[in-house]
PDB file of N, CA and C in Angstrom:
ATOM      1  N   UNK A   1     -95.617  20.364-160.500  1.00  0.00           N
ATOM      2  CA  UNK A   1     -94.764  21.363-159.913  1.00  0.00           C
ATOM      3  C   UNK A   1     -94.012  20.702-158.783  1.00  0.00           C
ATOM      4  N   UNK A   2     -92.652  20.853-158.650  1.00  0.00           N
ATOM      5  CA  UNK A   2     -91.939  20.045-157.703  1.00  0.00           C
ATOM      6  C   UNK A   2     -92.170  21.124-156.539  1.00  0.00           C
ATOM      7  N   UNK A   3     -92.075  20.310-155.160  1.00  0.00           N
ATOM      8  CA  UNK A   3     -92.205  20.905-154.002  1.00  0.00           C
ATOM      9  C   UNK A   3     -90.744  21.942-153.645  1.00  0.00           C
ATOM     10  N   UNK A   4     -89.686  21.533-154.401  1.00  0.00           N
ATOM     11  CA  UNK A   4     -88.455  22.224-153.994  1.00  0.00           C
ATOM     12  C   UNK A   4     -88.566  23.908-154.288  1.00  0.00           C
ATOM     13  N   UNK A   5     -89.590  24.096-155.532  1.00  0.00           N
ATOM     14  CA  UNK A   5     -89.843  25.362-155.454  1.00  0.00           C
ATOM     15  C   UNK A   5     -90.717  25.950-155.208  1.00  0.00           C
ATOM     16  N   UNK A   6     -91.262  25.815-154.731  1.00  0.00           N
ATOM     17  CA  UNK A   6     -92.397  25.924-153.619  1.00  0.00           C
ATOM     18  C   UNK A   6     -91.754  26.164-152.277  1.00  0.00           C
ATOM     19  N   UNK A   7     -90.797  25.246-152.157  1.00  0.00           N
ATOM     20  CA  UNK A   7     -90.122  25.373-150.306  1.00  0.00           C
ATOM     21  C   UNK A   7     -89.068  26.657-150.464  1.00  0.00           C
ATOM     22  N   UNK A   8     -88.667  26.946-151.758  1.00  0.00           N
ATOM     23  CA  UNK A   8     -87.388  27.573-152.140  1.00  0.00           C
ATOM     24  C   UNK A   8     -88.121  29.519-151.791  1.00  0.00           C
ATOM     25  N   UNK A   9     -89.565  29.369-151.765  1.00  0.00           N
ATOM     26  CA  UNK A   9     -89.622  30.278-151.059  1.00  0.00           C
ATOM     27  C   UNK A   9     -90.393  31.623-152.578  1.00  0.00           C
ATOM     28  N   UNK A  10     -90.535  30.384-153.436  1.00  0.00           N
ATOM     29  CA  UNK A  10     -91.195  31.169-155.013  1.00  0.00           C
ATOM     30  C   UNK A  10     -92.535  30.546-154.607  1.00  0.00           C
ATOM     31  N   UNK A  11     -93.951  31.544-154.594  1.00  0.00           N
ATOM     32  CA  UNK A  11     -95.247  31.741-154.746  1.00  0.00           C
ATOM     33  C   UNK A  11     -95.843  30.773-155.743  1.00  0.00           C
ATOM     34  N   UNK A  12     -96.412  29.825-155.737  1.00  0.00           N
ATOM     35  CA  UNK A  12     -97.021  30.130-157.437  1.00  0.00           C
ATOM     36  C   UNK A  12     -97.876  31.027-157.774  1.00  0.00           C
ATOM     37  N   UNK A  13     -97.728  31.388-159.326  1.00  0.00           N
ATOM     38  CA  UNK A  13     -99.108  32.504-159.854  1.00  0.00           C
ATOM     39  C   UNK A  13     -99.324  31.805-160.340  1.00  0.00           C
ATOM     40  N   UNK A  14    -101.041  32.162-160.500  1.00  0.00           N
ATOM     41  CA  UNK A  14    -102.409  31.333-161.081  1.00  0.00           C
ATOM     42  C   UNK A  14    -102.897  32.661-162.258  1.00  0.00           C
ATOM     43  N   UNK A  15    -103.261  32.590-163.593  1.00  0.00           N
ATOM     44  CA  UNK A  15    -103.614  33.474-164.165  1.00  0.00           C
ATOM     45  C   UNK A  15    -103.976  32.552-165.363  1.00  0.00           C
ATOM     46  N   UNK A  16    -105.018  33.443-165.904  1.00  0.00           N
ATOM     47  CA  UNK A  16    -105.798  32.543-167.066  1.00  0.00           C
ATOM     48  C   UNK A  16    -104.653  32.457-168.262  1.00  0.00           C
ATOM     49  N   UNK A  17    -105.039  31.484-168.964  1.00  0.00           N
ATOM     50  CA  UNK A  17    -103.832  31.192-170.331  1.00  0.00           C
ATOM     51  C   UNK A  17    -104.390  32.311-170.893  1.00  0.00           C
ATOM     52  N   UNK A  18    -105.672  32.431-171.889  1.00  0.00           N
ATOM     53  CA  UNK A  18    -105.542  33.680-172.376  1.00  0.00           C
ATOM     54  C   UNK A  18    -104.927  35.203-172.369  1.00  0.00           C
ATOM     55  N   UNK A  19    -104.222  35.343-170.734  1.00  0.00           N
ATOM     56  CA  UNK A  19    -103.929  36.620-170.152  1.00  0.00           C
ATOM     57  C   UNK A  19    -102.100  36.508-170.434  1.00  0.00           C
ATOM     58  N   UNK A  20    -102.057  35.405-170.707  1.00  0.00           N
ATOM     59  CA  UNK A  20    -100.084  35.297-171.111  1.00  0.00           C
ATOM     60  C   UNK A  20    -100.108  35.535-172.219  1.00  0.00           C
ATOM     61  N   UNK A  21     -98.579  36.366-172.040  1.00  0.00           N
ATOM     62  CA  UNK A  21     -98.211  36.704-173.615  1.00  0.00           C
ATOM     63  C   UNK A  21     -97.977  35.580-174.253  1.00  0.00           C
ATOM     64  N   UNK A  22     -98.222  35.895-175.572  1.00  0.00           N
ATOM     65  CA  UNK A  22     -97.779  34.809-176.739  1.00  0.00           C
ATOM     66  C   UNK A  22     -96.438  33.424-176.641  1.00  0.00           C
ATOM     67  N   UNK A  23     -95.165  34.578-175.441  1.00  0.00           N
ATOM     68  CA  UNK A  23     -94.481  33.109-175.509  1.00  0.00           C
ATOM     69  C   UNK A  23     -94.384  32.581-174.256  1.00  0.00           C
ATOM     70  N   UNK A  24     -95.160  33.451-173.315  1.00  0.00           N
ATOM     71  CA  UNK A  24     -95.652  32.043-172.019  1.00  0.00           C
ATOM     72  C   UNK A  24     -95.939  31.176-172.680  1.00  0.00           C
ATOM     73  N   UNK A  25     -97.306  31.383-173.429  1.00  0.00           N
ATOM     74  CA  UNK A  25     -98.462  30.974-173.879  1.00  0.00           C
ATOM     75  C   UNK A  25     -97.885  29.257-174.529  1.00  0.00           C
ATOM     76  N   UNK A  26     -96.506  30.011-175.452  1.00  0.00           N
ATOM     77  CA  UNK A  26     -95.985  28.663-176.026  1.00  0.00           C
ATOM     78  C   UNK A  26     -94.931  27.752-175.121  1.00  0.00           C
ATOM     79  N   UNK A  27     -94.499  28.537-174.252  1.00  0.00           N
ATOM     80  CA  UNK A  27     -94.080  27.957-172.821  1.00  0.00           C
ATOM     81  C   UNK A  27     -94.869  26.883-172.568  1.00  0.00           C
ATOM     82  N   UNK A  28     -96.187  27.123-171.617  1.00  0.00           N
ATOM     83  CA  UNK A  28     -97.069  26.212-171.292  1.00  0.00           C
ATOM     84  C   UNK A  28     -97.023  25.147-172.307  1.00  0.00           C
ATOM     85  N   UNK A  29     -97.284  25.572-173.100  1.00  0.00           N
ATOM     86  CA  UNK A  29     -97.714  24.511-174.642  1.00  0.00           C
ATOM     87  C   UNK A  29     -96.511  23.153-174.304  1.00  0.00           C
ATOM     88  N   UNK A  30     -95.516  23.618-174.807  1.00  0.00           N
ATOM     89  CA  UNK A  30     -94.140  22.787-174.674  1.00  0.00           C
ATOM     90  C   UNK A  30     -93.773  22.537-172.785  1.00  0.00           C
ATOM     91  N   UNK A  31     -94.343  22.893-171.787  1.00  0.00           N
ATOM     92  CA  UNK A  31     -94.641  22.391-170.275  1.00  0.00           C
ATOM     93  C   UNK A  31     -94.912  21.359-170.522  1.00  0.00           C
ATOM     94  N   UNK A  32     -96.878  21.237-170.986  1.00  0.00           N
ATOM     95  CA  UNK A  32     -97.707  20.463-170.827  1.00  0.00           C
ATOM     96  C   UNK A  32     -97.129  19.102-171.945  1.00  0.00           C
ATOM     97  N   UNK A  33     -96.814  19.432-172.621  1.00  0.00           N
ATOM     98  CA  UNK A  33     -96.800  18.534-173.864  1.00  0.00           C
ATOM     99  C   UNK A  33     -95.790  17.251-172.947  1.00  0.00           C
ATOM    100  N   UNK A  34     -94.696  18.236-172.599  1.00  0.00           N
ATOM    101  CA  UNK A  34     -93.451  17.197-171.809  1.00  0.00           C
ATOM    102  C   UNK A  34     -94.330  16.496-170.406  1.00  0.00           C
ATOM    103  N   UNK A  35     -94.789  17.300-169.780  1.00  0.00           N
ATOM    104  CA  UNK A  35     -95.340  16.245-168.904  1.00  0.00           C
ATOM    105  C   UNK A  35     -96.352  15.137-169.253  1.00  0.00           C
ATOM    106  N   UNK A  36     -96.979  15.633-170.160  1.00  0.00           N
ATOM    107  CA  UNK A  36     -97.919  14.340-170.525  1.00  0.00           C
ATOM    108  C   UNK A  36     -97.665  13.435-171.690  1.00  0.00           C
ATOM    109  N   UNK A  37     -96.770  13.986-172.289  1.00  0.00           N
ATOM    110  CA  UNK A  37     -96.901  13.601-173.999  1.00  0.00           C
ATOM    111  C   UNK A  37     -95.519  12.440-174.139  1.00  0.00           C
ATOM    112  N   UNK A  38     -94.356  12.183-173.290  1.00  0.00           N
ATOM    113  CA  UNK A  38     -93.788  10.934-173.838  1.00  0.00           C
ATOM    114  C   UNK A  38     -94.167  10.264-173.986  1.00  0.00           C
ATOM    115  N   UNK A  39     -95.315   9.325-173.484  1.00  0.00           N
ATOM    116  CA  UNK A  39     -95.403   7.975-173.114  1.00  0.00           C
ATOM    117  C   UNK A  39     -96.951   8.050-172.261  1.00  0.00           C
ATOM    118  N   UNK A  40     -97.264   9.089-172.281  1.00  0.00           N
ATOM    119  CA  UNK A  40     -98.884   9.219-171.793  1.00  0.00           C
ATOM    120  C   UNK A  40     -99.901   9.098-172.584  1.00  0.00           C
ATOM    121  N   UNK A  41    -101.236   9.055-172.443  1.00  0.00           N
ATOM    122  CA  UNK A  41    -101.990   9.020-172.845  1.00  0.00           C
ATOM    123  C   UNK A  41    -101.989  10.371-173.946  1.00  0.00           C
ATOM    124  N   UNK A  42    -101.787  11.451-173.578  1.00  0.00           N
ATOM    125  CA  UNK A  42    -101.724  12.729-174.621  1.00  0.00           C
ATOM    126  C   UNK A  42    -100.900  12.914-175.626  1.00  0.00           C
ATOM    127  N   UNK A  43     -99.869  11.878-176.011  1.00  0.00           N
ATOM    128  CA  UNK A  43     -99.110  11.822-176.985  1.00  0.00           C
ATOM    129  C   UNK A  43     -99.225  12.003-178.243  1.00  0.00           C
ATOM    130  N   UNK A  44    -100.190  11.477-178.923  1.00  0.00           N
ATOM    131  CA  UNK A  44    -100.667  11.867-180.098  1.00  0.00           C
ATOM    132  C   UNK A  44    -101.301  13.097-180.327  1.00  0.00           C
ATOM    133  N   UNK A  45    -101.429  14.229-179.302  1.00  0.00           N
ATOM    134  CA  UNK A  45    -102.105  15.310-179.594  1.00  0.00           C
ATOM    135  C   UNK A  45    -100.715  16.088-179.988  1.00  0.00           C
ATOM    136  N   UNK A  46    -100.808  17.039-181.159  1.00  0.00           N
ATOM    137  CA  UNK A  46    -100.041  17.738-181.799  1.00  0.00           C
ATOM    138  C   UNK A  46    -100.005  19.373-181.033  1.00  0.00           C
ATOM    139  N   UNK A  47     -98.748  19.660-181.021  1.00  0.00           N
ATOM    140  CA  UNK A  47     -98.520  21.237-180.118  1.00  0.00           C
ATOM    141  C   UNK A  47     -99.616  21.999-181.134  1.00  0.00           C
ATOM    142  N   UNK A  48     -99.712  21.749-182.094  1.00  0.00           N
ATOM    143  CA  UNK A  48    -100.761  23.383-182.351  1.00  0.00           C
ATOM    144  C   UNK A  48    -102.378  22.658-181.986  1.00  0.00           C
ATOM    145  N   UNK A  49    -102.321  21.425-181.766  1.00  0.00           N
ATOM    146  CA  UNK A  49    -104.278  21.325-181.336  1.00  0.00           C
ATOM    147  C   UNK A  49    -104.060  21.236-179.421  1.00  0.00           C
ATOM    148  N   UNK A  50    -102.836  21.369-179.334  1.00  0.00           N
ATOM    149  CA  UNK A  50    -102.989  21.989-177.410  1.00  0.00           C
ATOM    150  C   UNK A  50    -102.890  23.579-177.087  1.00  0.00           C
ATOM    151  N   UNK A  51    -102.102  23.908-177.947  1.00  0.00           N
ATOM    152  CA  UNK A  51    -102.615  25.328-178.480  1.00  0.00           C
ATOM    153  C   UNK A  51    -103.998  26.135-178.420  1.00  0.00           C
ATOM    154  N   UNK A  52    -104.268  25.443-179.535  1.00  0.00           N
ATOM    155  CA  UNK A  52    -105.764  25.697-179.986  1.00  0.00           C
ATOM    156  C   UNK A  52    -106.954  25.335-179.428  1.00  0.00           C
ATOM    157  N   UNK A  53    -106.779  24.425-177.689  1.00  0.00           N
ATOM    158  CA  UNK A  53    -107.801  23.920-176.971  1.00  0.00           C
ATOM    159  C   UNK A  53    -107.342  24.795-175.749  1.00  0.00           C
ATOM    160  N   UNK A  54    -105.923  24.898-175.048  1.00  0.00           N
ATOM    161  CA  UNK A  54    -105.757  25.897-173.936  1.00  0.00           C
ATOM    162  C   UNK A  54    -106.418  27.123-174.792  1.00  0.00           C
ATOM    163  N   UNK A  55    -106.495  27.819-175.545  1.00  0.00           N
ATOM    164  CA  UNK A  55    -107.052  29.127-176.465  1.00  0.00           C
ATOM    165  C   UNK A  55    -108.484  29.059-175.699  1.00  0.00           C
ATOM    166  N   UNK A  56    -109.207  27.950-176.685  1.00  0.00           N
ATOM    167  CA  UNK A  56    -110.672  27.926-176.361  1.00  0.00           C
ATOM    168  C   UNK A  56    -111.161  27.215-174.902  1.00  0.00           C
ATOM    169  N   UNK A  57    -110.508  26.844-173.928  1.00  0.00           N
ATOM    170  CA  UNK A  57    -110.620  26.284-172.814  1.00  0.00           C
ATOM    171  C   UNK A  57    -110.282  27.942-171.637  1.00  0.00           C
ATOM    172  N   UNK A  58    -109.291  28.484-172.004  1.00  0.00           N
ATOM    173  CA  UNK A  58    -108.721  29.447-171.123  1.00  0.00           C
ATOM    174  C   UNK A  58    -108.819  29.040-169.912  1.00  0.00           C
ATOM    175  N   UNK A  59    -108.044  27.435-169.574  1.00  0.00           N
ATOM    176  CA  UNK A  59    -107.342  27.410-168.083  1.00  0.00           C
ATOM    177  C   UNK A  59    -106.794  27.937-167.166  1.00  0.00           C
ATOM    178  N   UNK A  60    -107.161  27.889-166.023  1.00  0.00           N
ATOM    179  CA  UNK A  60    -105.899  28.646-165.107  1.00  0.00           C
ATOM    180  C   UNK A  60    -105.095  27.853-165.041  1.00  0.00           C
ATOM    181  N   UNK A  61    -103.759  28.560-165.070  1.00  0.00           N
ATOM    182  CA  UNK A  61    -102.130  27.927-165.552  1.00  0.00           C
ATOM    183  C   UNK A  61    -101.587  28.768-164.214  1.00  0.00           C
ATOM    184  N   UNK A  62    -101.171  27.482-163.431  1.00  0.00           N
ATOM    185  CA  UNK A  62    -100.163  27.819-161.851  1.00  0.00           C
ATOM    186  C   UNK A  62     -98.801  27.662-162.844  1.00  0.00           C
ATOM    187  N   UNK A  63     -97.729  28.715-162.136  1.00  0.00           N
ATOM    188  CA  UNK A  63     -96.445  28.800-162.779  1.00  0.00           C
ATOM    189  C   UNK A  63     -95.895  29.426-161.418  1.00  0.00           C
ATOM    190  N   UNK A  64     -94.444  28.909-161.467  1.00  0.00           N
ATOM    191  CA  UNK A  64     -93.345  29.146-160.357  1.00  0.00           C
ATOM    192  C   UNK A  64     -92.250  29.724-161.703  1.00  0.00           C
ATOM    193  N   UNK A  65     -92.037  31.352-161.434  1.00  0.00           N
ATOM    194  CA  UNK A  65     -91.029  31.706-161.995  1.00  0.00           C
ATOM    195  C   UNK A  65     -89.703  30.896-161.256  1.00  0.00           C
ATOM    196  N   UNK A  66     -88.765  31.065-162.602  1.00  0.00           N
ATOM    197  CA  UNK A  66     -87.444  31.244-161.928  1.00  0.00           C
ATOM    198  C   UNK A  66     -86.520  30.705-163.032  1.00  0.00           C
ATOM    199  N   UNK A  67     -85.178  29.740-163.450  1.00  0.00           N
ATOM    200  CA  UNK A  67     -84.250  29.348-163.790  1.00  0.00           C
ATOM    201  C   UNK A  67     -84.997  28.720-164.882  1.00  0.00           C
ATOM    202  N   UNK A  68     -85.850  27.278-164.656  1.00  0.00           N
ATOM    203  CA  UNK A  68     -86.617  26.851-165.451  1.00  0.00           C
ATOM    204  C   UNK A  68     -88.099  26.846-165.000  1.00  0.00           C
ATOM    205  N   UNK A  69     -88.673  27.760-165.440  1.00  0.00           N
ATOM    206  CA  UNK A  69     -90.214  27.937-165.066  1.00  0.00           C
ATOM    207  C   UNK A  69     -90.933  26.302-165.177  1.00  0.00           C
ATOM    208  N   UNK A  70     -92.049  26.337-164.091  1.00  0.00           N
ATOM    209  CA  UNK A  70     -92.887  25.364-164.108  1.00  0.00           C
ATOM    210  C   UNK A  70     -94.170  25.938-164.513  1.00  0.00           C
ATOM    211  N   UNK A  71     -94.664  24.826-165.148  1.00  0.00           N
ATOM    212  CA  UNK A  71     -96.643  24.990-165.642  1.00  0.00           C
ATOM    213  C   UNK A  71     -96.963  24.146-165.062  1.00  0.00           C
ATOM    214  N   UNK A  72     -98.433  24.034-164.588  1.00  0.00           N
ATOM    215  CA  UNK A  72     -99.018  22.975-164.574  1.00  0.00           C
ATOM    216  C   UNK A  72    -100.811  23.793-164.986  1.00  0.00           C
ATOM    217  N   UNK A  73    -101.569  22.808-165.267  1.00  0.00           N
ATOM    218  CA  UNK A  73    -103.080  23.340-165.317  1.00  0.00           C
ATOM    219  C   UNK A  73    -103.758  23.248-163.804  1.00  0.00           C
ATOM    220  N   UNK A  74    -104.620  24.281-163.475  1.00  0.00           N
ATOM    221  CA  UNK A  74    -104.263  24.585-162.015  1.00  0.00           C
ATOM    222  C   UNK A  74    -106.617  24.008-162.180  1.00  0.00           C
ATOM    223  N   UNK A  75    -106.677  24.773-163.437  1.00  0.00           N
ATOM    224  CA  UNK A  75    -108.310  24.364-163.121  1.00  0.00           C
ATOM    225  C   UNK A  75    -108.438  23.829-164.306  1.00  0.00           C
ATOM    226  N   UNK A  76    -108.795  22.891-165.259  1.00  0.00           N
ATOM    227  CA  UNK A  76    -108.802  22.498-166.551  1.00  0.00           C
ATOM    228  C   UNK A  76    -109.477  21.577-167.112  1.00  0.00           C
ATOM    229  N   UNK A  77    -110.465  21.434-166.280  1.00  0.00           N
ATOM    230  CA  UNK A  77    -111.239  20.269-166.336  1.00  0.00           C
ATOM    231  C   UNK A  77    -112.052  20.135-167.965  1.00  0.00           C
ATOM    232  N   UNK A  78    -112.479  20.575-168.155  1.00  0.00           N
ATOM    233  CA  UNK A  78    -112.919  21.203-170.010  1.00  0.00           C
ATOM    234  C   UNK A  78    -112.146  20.618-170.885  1.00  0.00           C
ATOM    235  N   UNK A  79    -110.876  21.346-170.609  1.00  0.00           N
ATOM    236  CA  UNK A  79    -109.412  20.862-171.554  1.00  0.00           C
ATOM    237  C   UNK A  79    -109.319  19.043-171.215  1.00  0.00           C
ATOM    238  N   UNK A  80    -109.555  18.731-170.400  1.00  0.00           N
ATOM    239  CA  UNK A  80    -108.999  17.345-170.311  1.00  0.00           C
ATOM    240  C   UNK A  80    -110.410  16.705-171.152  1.00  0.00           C
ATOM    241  N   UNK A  81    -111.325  17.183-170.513  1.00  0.00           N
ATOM    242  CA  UNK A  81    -112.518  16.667-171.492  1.00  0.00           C
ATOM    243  C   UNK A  81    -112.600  16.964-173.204  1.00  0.00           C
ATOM    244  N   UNK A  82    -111.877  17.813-173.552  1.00  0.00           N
ATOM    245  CA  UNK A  82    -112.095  17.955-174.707  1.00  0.00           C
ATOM    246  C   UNK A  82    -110.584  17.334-175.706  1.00  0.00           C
ATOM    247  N   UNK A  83    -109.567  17.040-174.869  1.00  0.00           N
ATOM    248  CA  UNK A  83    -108.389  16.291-175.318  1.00  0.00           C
ATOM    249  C   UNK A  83    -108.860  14.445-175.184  1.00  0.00           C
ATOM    250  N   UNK A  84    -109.096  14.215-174.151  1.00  0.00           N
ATOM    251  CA  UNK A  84    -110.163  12.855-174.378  1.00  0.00           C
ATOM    252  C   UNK A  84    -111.240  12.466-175.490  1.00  0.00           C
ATOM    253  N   UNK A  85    -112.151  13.633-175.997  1.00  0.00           N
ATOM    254  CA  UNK A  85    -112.652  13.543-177.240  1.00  0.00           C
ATOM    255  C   UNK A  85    -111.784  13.972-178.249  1.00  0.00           C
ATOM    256  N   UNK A  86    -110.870  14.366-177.820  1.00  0.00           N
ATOM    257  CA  UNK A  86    -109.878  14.356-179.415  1.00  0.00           C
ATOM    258  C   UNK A  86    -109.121  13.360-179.736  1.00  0.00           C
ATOM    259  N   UNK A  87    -108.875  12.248-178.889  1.00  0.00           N
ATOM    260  CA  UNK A  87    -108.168  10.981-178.705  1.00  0.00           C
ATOM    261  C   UNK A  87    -109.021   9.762-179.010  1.00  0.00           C
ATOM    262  N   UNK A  88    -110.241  10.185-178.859  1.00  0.00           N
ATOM    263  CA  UNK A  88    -111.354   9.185-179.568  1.00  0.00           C
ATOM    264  C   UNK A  88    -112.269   9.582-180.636  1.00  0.00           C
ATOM    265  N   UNK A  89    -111.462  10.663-181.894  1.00  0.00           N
ATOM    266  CA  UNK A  89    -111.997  10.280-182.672  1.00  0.00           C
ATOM    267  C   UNK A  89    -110.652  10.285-184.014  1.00  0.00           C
ATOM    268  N   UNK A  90    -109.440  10.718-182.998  1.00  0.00           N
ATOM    269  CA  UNK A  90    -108.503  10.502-184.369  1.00  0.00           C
ATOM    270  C   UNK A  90    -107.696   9.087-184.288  1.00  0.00           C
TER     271      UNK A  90
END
């Protein structure tokens, strides 16, 4: 989350992924994917198995409405553990 919106005077909200509608939900999905997935370690994980682990993980997801919304995973420690075992066994 960049500090400019944060200073710009927008809150972040913290709320579990399970509790967003369907196209937050795929919001986040396509967030997370871009921050980690060019050239990171999470690249090879496919949008429907980050899907299907924020689902069964139900992270809290910090978001700054506005022009272009920000995600980030705010508590997710599970999810990172369970995307690390998905990277060592495919």
């Amino acid at each position: 989350m960049s500090t400019s919106s944060v200073l710009a005077g927008q809150r972040p909200a913290t709320k579990r992924f399970l509790t967003l509608s369907p196209a937050a939900q795929q919001a986040v999905v396509q967030a997370l994917r871009e921050q980690f997935s060019p050239q990171g370690m999470f690249s090879p994980v496919p949008a429907a198995e980050w899907l299907r682990l924020l689902r069964l993980t139900d992270p809290l997801i910090q978001s700054v409405q506005g022009p272009c919304p920000e995600y980030r995973v705010a508590e997710g420690r599970l999810l990172w553990e369970l995307l690390g075992h998905y990277l060592d066994v495919t």
